[in-house]
N, C-alpha and C. Protein backbone atom coordinates (compact mmCIF):
# COMPACT_ATOMS: atom_id res chain seq x y z
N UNK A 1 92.34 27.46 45.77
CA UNK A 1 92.88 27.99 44.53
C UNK A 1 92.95 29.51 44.62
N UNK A 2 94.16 29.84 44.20
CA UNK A 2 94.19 31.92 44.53
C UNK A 2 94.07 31.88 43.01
N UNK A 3 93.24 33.15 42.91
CA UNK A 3 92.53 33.85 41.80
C UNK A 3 93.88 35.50 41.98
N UNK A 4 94.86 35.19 40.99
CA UNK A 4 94.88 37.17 40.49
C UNK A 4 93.99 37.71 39.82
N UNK A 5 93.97 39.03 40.42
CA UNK A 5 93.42 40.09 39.86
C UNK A 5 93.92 40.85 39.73
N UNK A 6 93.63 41.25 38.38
CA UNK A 6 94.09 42.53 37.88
C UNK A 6 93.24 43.08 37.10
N UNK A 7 93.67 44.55 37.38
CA UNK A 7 92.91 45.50 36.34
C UNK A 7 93.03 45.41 35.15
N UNK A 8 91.98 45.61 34.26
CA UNK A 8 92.46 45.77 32.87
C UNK A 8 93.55 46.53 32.17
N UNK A 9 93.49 47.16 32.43
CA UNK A 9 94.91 47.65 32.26
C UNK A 9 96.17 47.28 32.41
N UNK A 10 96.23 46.86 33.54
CA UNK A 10 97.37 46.05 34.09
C UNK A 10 97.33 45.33 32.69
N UNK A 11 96.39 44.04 33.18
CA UNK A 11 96.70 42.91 32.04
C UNK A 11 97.14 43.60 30.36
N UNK A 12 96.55 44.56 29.75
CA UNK A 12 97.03 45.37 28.60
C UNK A 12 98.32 45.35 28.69
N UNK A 13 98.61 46.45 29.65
CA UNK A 13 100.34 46.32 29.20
C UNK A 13 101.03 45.40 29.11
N UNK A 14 100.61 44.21 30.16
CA UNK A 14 101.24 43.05 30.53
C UNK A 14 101.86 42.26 28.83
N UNK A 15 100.39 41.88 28.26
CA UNK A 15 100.37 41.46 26.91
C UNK A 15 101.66 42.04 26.07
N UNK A 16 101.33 43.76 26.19
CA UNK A 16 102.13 44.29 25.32
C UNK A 16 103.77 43.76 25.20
N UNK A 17 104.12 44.30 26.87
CA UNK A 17 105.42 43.51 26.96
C UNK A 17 105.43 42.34 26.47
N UNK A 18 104.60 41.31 26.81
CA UNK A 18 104.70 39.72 26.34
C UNK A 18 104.84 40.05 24.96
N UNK A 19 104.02 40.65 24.24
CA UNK A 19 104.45 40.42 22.68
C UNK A 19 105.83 40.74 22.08
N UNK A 20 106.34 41.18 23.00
CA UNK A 20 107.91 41.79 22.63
C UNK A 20 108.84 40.07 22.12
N UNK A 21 108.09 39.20 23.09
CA UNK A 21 109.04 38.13 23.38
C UNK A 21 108.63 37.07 21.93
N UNK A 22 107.30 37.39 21.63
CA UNK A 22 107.09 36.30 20.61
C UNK A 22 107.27 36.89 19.18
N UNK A 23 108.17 38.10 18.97
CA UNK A 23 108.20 38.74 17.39
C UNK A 23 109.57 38.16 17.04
N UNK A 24 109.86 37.84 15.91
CA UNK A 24 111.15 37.35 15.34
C UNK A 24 111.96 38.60 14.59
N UNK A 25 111.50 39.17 14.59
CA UNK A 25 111.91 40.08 13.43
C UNK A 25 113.52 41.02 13.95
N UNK A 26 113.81 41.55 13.40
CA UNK A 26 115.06 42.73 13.72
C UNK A 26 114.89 44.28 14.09
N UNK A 27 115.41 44.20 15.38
CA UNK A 27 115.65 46.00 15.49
C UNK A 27 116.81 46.49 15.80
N UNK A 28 116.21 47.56 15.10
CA UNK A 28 117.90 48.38 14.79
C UNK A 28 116.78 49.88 15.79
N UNK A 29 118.57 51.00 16.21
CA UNK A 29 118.11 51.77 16.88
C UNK A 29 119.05 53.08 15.89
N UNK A 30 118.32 53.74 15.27
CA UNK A 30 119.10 54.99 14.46
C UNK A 30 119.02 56.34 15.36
N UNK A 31 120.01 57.20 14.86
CA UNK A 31 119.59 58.46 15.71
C UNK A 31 120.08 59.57 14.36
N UNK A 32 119.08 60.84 15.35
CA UNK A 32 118.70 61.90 14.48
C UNK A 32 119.37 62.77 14.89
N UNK A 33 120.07 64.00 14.30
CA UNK A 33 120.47 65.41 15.09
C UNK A 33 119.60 66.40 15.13
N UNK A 34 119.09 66.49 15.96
CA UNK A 34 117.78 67.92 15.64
C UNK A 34 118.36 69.00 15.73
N UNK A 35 118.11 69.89 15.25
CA UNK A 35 118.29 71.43 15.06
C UNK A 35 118.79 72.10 15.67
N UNK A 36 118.73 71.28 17.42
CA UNK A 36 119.40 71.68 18.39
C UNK A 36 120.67 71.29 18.65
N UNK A 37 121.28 70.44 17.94
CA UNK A 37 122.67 69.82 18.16
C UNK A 37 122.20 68.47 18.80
N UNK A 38 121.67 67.85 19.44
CA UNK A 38 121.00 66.74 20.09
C UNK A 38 120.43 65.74 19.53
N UNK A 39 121.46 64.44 19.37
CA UNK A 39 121.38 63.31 18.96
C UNK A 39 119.70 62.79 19.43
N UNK A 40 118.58 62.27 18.77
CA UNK A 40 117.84 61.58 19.34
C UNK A 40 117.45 59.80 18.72
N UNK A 41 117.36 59.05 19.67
CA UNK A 41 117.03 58.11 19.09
C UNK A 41 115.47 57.61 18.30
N UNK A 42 115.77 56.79 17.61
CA UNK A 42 114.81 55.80 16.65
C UNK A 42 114.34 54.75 16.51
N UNK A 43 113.90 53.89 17.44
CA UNK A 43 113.70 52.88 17.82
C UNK A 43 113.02 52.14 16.40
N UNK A 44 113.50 51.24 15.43
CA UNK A 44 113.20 50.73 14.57
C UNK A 44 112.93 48.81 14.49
N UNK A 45 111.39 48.45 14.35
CA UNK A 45 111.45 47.26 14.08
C UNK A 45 111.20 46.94 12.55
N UNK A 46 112.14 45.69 12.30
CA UNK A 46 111.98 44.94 10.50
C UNK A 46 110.91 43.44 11.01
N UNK A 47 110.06 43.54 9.95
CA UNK A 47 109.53 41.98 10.11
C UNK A 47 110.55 41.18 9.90
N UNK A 48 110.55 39.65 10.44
CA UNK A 48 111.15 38.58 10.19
C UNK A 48 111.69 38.05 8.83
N UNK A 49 111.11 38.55 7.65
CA UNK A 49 110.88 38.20 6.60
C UNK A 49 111.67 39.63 5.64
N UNK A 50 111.82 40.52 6.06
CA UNK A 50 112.12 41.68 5.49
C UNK A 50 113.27 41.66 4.44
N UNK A 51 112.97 41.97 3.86
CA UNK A 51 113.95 41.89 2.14
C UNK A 51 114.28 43.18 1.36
N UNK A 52 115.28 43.60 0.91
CA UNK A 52 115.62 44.92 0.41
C UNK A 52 115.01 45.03 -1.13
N UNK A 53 114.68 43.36 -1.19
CA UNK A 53 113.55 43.32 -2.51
C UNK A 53 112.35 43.98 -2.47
N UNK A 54 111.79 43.57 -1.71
CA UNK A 54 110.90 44.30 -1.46
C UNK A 54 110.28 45.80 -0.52
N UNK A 55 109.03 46.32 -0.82
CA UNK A 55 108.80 47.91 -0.24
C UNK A 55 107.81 47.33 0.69
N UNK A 56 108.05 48.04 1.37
CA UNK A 56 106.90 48.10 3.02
C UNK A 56 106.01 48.77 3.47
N UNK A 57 105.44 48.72 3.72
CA UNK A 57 104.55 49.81 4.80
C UNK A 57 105.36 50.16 5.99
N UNK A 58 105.07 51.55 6.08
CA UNK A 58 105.94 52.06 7.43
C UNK A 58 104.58 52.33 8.26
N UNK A 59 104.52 52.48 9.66
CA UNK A 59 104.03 52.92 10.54
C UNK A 59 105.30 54.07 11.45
N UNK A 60 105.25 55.18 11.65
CA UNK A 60 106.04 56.30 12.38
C UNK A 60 104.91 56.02 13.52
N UNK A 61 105.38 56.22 14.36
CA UNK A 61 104.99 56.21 16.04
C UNK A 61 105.06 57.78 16.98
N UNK A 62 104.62 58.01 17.14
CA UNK A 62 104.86 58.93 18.00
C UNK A 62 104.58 58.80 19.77
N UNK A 63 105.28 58.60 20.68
CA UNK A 63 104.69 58.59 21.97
C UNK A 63 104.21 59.69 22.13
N UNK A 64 103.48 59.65 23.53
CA UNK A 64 102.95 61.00 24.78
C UNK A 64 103.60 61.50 26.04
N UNK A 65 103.28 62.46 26.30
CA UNK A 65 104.75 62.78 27.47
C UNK A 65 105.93 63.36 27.02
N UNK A 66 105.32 63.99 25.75
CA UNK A 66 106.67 64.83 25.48
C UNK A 66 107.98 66.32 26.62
N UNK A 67 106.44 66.44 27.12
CA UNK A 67 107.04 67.25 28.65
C UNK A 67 107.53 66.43 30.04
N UNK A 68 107.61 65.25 29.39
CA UNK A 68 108.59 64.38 30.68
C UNK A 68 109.79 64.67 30.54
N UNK A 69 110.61 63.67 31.59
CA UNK A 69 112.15 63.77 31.58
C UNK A 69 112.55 62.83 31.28
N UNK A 70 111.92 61.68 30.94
CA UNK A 70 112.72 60.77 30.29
C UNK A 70 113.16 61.07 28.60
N UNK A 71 114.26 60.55 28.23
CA UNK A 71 114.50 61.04 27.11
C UNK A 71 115.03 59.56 26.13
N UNK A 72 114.92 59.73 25.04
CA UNK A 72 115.35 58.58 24.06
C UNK A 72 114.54 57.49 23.74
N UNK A 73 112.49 57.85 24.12
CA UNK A 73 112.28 56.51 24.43
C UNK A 73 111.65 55.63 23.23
N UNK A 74 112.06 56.47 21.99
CA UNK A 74 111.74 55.62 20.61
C UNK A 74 112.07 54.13 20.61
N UNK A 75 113.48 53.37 20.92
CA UNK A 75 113.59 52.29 20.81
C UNK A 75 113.10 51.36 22.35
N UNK A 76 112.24 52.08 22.89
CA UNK A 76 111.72 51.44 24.43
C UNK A 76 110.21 50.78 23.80
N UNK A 77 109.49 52.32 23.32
CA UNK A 77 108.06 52.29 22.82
C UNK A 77 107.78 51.48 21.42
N UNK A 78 109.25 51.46 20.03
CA UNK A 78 108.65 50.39 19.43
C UNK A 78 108.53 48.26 19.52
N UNK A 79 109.18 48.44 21.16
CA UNK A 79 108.81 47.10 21.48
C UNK A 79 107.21 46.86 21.47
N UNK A 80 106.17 47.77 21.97
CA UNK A 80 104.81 47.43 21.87
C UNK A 80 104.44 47.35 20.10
N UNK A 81 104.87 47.82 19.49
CA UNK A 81 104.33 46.90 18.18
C UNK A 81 104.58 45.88 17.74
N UNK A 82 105.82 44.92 18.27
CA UNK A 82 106.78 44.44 17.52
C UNK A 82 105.88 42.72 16.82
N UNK A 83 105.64 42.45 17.52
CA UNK A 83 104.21 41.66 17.18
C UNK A 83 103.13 41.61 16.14
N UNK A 84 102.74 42.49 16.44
CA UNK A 84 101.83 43.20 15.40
C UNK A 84 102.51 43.19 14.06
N UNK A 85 103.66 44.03 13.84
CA UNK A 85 104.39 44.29 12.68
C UNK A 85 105.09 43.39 11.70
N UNK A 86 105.53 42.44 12.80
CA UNK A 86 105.86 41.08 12.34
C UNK A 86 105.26 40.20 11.41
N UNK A 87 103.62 40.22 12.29
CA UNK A 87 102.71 39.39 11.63
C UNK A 87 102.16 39.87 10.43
N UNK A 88 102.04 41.30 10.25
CA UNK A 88 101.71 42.14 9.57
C UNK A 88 102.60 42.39 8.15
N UNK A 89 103.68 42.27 8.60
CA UNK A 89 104.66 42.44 7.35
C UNK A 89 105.09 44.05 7.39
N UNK A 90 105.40 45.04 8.07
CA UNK A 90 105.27 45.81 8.18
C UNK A 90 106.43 46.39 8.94
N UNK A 91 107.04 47.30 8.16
CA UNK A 91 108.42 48.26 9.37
C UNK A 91 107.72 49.33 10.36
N UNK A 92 107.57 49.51 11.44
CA UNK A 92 107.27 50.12 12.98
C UNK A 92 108.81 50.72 12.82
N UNK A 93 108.57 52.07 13.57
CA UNK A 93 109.33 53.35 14.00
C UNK A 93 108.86 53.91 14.84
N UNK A 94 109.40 54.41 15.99
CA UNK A 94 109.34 54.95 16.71
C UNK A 94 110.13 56.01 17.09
N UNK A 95 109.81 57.10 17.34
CA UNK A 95 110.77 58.60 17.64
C UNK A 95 110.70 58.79 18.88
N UNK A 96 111.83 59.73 19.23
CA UNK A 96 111.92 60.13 20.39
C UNK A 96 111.39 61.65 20.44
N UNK A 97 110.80 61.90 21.33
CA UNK A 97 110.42 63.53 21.38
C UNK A 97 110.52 64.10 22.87
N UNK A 98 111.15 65.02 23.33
CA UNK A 98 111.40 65.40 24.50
C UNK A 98 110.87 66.88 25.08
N UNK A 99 111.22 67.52 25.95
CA UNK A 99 111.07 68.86 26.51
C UNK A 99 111.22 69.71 25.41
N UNK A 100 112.97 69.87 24.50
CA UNK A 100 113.31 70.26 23.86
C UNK A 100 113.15 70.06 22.37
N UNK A 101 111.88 68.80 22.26
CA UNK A 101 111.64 69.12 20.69
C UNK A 101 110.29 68.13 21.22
N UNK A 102 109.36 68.77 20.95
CA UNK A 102 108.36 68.59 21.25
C UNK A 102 107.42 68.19 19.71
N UNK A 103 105.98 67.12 19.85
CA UNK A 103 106.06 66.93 18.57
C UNK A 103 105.65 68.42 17.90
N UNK A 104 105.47 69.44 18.67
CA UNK A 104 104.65 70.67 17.69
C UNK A 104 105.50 71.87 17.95
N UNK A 105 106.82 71.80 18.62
CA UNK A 105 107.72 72.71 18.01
C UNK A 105 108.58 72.55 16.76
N UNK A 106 109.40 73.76 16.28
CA UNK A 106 110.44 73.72 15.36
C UNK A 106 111.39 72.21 15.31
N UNK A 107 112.23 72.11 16.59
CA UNK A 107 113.06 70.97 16.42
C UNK A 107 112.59 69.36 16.30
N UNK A 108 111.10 69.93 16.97
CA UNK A 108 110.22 68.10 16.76
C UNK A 108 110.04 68.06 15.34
N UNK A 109 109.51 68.86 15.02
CA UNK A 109 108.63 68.85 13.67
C UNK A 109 109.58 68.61 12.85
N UNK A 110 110.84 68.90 12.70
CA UNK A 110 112.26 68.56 11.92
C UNK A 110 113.05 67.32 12.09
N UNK A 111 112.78 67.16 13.22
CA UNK A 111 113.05 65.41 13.57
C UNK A 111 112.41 64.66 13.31
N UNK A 112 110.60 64.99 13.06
CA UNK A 112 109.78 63.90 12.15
C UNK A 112 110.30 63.78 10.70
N UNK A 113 110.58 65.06 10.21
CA UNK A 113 111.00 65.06 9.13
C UNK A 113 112.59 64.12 8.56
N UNK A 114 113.25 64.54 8.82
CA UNK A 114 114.97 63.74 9.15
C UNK A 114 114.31 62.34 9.55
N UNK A 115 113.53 62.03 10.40
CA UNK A 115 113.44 60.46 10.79
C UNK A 115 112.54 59.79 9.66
N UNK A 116 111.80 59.83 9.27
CA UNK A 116 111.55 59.70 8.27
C UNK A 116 112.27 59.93 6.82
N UNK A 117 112.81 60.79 6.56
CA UNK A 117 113.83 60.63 5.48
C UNK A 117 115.05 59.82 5.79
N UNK A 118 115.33 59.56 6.86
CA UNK A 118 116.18 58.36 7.19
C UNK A 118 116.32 57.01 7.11
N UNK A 119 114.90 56.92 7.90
CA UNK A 119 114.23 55.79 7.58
C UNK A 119 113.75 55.29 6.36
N UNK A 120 113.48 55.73 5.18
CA UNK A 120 113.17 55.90 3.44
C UNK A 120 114.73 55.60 2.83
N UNK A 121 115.82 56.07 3.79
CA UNK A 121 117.24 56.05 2.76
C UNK A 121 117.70 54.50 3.44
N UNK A 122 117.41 54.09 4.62
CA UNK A 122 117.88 52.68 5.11
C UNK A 122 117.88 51.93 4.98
N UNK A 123 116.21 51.62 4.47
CA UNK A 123 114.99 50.40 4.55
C UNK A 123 114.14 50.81 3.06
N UNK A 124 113.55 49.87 2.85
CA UNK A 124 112.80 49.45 1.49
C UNK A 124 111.22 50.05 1.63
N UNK A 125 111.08 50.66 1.59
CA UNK A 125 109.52 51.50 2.49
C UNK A 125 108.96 51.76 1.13
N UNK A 126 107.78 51.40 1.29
CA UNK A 126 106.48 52.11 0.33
C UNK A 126 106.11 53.21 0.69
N UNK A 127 106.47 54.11 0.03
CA UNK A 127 106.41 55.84 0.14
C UNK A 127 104.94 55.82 0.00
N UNK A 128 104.41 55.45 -0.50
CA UNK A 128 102.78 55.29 -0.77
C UNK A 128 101.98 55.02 0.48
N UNK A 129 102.70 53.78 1.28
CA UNK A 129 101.86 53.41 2.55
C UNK A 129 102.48 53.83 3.64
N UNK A 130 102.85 55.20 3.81
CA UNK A 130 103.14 55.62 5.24
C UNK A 130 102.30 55.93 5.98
N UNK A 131 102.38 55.54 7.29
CA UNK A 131 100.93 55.82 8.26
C UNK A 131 101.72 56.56 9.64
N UNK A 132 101.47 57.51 9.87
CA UNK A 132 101.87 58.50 11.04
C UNK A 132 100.66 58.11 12.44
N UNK A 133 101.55 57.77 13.15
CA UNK A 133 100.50 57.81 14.46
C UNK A 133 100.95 58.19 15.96
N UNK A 134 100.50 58.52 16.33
CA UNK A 134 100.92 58.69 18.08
C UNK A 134 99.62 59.01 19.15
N UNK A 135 99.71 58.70 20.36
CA UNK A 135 99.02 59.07 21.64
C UNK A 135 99.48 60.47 21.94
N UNK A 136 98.28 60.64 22.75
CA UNK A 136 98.24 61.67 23.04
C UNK A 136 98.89 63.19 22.72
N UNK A 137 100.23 63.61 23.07
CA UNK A 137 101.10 64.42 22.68
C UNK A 137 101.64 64.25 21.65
N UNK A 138 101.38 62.46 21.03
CA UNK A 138 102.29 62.36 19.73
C UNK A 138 100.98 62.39 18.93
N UNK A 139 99.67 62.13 19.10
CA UNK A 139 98.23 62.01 18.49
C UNK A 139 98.37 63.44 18.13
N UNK A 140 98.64 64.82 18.79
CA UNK A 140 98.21 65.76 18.38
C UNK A 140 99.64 66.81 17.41
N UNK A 141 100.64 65.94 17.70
CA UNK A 141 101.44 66.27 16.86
C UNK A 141 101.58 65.70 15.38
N UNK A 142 100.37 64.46 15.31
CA UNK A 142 100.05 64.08 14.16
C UNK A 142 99.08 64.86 13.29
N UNK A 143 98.22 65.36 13.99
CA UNK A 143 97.66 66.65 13.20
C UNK A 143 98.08 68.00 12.93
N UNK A 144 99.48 68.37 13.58
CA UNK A 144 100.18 69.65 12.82
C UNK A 144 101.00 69.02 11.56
N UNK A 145 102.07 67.61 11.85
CA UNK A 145 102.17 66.80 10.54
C UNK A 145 101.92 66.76 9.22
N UNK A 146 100.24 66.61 9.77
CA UNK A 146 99.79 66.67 8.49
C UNK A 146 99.13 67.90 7.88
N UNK A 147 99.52 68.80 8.54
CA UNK A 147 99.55 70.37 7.80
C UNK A 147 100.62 70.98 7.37
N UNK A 148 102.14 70.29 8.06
CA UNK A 148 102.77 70.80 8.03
C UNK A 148 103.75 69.98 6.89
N UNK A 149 103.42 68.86 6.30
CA UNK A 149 103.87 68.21 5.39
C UNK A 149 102.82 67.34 4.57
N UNK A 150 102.04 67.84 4.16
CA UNK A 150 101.02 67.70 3.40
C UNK A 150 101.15 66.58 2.17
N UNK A 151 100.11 65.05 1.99
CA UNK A 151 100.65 64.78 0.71
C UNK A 151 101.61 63.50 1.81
N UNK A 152 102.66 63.18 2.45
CA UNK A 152 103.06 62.89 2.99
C UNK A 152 103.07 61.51 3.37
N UNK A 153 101.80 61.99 3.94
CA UNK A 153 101.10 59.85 4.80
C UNK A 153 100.12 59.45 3.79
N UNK A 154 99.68 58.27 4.20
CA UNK A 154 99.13 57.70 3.47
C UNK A 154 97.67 58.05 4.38
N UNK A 155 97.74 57.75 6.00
CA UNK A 155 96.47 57.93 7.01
C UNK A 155 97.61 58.05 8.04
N UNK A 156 96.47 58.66 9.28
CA UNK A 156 97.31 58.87 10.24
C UNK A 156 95.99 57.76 11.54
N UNK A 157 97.06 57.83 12.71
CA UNK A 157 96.64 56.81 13.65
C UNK A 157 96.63 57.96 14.60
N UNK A 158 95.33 58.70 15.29
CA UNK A 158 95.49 59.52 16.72
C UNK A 158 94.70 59.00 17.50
N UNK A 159 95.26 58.56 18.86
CA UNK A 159 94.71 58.21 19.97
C UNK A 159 94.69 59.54 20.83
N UNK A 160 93.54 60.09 21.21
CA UNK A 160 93.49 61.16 22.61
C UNK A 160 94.41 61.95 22.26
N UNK A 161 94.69 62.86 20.77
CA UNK A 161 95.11 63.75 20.60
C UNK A 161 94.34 64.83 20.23
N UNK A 162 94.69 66.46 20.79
CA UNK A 162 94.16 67.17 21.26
C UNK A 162 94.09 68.06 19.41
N UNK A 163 93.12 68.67 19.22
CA UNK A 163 93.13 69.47 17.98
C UNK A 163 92.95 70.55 18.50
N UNK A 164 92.92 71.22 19.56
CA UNK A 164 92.86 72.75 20.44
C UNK A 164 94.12 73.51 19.43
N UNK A 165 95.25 72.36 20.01
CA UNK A 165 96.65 73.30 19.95
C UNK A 165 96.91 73.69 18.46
N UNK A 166 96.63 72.66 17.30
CA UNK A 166 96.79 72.83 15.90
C UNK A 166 95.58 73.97 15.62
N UNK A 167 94.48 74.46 16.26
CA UNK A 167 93.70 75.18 15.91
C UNK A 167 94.33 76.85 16.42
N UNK A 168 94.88 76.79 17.27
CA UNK A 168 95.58 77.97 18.11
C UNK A 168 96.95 78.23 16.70
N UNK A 169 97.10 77.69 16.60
CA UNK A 169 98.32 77.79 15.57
C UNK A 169 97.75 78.03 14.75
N UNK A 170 96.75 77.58 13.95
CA UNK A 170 96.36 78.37 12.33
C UNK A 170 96.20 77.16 11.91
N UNK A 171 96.49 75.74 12.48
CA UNK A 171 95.94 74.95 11.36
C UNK A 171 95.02 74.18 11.77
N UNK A 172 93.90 74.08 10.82
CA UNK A 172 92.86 73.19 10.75
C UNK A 172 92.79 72.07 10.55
N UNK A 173 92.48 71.49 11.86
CA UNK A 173 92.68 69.70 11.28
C UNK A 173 91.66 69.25 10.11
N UNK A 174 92.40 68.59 9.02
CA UNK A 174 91.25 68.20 7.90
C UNK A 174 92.36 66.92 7.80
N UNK A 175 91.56 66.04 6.53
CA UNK A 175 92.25 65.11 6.05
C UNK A 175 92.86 65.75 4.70
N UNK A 176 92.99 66.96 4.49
CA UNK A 176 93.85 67.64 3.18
C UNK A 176 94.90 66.95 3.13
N UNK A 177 95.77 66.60 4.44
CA UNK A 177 96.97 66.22 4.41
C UNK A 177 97.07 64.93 4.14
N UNK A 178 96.53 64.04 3.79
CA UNK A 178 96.37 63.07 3.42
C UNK A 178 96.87 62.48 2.11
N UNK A 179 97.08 61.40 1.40
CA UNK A 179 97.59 61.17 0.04
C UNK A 179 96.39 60.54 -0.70
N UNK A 180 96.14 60.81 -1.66
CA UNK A 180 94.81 60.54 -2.91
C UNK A 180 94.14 61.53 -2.35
């Protein structure tokens, strides 16, 4: 009998992809113009069940690797929730953030903004339960976010995001930015 092995990790992502295959729900892919003239995409999942009757919880996504070269990869990265969101009842978003708009420059920070007001004019969203999250580069662009649009989220989600850079800038990570 052969035994695979794999690293944990391995198997993680593995799942992730797999969950892509068992969500029913709908995605749509919107795009943003940032500041720079530069269309970016929006990778958007709807639960299965999703109704213009009803308001949602949003989750915004942010990836890591904003200083890569790949570009557009909002509707790549919200396949790893799609599962989750489904079961959850819940609209998943995902942004794109690149070289040129990074989540903690001018044109990122304006494309969170626009993608999110986009996403609010499309879809049936509970302005109340927005939850901002991202890894790493998008983890720490979740804490200028929430200084920089205060009142905003409901909570934010940071994985291995750095609070150095929001402290170099002037802002202090607190939960001020928070809603209640």
């Amino acid at each position: 009998m052969n035994i695979i092995r794999m690293p944990i990790y391995s198997t993680f992502f593995l799942l992730l992809l797999l969950s892509d295959i068992f969500a029913s729900g709908r995605r749509d892919t919107l795009f943003v113009k940032g500041t720079d003239g530069k269309d970016r995409a929006v990778g958007v999942f709807l639960p299965d069940r999703y109704s213009k009757k009803k308001s949602y919880p949003l989750l915004v996504w942010m990836h890591g690797g904003v200083n890569g070269t790949k570009e557009n990869r909002g509707p790549e990265v919200v396949s790893y929730f799609v599962r989750e969101a489904d079961s959850l009842g819940i609209i998943c978003a995902a942004l794109s953030g690149d070289r040129s708009a990074t989540w903690f420059d001018r044109v990122g920070t304006s494309n969170i903004r626009k993608s999110i007001d986009l996403i609010k004019k499309k879809y049936s969203i509970d302005v109340n339960r927005i939850t901002l999250g991202g890894v790493s580069d998008g983890g720490t662009g979740c804490y200028i976010a929430s200084q920089l649009f205060p009142g905003e989220f409901a909570s934010f989600l940071v994985l291995s995001g750095s609070t150095e850079l929001p402290a170099q800038l002037g802002m202090p990570v607190t939960a001020a930015g928070m809603k209640g």
